[in-house]
N, C-alpha and C. Protein backbone atom coordinates (compact mmCIF):
# COMPACT_ATOMS: atom_id res chain seq x y z
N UNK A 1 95.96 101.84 110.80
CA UNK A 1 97.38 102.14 111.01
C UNK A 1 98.15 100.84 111.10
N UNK A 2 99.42 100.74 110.74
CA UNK A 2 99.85 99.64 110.34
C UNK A 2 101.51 99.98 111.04
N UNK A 3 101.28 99.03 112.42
CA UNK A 3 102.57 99.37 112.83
C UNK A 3 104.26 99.47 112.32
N UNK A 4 104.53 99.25 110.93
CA UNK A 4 105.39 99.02 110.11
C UNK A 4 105.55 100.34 109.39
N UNK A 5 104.20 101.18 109.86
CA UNK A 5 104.65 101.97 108.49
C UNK A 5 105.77 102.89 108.90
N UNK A 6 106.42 103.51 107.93
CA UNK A 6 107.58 104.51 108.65
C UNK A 6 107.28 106.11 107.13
N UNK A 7 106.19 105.69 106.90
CA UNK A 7 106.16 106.73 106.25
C UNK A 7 105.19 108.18 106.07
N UNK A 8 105.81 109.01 106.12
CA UNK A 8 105.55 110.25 106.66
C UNK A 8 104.32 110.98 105.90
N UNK A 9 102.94 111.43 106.47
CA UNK A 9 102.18 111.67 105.90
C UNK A 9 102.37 113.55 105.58
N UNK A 10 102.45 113.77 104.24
CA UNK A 10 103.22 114.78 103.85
C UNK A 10 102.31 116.30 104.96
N UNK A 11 101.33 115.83 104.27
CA UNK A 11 99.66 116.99 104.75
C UNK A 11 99.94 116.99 106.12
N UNK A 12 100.75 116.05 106.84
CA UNK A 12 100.77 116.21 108.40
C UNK A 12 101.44 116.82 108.73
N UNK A 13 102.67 117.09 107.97
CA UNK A 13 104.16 117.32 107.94
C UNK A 13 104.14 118.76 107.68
N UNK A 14 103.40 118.91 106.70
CA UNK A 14 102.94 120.52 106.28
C UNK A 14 102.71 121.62 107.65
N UNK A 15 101.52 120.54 108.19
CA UNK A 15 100.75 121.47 109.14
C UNK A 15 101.78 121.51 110.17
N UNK A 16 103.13 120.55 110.40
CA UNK A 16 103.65 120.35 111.83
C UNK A 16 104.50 121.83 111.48
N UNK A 17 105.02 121.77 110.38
CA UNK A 17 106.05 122.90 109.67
C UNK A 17 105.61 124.04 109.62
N UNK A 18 104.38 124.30 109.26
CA UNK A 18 103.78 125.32 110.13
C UNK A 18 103.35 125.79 111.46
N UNK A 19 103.26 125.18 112.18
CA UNK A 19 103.08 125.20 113.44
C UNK A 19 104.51 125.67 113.99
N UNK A 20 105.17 125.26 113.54
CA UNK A 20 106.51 125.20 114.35
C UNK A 20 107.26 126.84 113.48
N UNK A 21 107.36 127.01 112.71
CA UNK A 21 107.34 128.43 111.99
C UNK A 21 106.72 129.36 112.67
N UNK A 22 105.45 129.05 113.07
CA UNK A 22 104.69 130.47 113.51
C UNK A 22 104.53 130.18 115.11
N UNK A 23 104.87 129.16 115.68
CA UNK A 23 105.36 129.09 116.86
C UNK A 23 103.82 128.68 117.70
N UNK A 24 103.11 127.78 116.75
CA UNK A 24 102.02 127.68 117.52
C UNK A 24 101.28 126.48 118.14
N UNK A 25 100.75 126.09 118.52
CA UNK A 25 100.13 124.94 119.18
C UNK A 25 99.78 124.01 118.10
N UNK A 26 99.79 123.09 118.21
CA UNK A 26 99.36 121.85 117.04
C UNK A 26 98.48 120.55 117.78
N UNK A 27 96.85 120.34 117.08
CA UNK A 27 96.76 119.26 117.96
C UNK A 27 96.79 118.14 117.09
N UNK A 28 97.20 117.08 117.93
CA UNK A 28 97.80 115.73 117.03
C UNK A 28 96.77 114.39 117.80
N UNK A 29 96.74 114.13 116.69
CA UNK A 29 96.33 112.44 116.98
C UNK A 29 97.38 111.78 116.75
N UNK A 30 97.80 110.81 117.22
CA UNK A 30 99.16 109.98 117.93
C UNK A 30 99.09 108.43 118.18
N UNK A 31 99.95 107.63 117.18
CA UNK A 31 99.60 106.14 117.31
C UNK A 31 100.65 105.82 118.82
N UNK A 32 100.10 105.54 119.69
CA UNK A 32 100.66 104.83 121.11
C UNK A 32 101.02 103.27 120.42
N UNK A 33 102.11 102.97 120.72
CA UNK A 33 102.94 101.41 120.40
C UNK A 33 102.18 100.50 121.01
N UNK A 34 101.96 101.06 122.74
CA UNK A 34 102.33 100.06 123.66
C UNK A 34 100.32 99.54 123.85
N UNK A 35 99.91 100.78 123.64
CA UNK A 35 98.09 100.75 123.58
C UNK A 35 97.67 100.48 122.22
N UNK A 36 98.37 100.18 121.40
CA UNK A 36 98.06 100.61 119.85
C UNK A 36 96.47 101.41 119.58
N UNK A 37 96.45 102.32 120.36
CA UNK A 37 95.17 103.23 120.35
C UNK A 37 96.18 104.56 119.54
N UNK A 38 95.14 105.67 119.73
CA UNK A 38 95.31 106.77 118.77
C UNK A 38 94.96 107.41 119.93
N UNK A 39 96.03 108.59 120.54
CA UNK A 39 95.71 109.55 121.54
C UNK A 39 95.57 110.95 121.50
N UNK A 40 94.65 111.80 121.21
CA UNK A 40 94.74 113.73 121.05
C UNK A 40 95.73 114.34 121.75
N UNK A 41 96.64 114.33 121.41
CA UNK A 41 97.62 115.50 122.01
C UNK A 41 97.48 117.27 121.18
N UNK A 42 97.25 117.98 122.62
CA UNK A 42 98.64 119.14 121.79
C UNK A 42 99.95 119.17 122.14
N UNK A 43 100.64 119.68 121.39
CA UNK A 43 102.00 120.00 121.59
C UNK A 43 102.22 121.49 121.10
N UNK A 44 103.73 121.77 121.44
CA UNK A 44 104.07 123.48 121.73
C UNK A 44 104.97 122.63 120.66
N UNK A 45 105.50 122.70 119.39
CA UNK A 45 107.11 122.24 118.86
C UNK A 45 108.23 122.69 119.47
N UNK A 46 108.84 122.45 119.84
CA UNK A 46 110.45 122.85 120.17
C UNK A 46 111.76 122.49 118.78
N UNK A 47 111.34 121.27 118.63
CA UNK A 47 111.87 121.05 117.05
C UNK A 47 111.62 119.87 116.17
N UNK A 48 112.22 120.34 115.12
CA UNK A 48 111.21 118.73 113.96
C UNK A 48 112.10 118.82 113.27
N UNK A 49 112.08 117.42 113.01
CA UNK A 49 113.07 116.84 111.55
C UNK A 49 111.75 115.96 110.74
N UNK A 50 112.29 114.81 110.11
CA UNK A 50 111.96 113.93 109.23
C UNK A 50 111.42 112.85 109.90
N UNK A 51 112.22 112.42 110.90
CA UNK A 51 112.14 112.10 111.73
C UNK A 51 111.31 111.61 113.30
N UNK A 52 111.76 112.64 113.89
CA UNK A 52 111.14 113.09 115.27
C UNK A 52 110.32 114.79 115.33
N UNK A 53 109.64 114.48 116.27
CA UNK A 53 109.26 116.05 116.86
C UNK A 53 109.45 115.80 118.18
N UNK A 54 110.38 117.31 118.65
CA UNK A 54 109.93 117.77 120.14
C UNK A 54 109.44 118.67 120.83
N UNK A 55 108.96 118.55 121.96
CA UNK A 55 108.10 119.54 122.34
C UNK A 55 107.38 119.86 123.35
N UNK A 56 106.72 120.31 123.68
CA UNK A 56 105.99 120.43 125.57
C UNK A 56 104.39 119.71 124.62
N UNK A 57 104.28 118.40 125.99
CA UNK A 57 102.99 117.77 125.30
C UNK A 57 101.86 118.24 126.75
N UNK A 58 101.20 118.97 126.08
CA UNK A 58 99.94 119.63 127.07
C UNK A 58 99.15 118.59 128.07
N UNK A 59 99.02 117.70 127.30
CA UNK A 59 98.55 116.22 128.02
C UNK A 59 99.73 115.38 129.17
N UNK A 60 101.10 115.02 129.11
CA UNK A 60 101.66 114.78 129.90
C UNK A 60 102.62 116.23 130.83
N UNK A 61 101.99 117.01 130.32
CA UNK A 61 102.85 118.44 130.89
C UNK A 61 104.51 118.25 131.66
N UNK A 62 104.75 117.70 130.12
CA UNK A 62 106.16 117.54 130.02
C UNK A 62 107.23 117.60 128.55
N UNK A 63 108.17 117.95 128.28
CA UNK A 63 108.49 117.44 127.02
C UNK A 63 108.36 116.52 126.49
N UNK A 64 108.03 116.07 125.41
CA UNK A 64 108.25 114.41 125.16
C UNK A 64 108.61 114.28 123.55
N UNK A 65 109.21 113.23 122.90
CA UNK A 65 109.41 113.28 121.69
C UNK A 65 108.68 112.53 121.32
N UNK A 66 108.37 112.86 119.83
CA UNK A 66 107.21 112.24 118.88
C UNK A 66 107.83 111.77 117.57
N UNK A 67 107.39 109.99 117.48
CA UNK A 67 107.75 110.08 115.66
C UNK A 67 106.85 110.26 115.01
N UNK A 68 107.76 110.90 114.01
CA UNK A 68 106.83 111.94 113.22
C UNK A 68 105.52 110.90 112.51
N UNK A 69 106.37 109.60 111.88
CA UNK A 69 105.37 109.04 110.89
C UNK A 69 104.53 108.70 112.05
N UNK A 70 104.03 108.20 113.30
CA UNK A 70 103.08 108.07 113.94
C UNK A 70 102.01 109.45 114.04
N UNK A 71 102.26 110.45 114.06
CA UNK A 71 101.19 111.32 113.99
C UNK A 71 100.27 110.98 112.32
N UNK A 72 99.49 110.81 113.26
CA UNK A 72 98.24 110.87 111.92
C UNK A 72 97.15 111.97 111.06
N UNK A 73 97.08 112.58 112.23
CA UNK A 73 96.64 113.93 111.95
C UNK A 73 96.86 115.45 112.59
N UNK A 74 97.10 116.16 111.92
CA UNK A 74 97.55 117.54 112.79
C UNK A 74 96.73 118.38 112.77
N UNK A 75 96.28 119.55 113.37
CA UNK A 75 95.48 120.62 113.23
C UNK A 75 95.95 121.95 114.09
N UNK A 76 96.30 122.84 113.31
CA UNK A 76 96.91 124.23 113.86
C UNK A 76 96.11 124.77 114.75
N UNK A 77 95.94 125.79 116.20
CA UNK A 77 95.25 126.18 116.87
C UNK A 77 95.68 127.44 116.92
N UNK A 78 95.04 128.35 117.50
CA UNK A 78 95.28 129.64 117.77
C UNK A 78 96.41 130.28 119.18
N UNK A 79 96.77 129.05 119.71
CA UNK A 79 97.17 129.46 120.60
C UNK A 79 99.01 129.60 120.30
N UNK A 80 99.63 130.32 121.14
CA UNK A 80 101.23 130.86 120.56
C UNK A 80 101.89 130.16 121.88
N UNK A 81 103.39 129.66 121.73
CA UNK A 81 104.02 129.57 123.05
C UNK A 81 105.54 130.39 122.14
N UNK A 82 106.62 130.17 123.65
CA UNK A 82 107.89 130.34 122.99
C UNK A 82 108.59 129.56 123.42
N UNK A 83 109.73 128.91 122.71
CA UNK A 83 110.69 127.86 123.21
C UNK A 83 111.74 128.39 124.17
N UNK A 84 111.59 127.42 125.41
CA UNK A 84 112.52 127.55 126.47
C UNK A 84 113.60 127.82 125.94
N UNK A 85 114.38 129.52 126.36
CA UNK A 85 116.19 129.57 126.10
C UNK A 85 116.98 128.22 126.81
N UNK A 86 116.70 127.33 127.82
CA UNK A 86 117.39 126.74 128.23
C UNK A 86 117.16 125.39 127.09
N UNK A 87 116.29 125.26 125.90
CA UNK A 87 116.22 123.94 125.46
C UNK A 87 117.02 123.33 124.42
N UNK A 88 117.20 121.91 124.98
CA UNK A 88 118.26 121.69 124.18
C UNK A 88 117.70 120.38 123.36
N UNK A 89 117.85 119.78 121.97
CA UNK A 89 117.24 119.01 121.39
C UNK A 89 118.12 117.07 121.97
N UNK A 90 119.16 117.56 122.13
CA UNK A 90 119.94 116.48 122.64
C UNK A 90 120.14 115.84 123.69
N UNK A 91 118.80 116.53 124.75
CA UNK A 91 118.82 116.00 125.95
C UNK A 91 117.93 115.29 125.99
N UNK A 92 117.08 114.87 124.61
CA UNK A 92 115.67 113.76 124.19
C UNK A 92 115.90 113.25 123.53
């Protein structure tokens, strides 16, 4: 991984877009800046652009936002959530 890159791995992007369509859990491997390690998250999506993703991260059991080109790999799970009526994308 090459901290420069800013470009979006499509196959990742696929699976996030699905996930977030069928409203389901996604687990991600995740380049950390500050560790430059690679960390397993799941996440619940709340929302995605090109950009960013947001979302409830199972591991810090909190919202947190994600750039997108740092996820490296995604994998759909079986499990379903629903997005908080109170959530708002502009408060991350």
């Amino acid at each position: 991984y090459h901290t420069f890159n800013n470009e979006i791995d499509e196959k990742v992007y696929a699976v996030i877009e699905r996930a977030f369509n069928r409203l389901r859990t996604v687990e991600i491997s995740y380049f950390n800046m500050e560790s430059a390690e690679f960390s397993k998250r799941k996440i619940d999506i709340y929302y995605k652009s090109r950009k960013y993703v947001i979302g409830y991260c199972h591991l810090r059991k909190d919202i947190r936002k994600f750039r997108t080109h740092r996820i490296a790999s995604a994998k759909l799970t079986n499990d379903s959530y629903k997005i908080p009526e109170d959530f708002n994308k502009n408060n991350y």
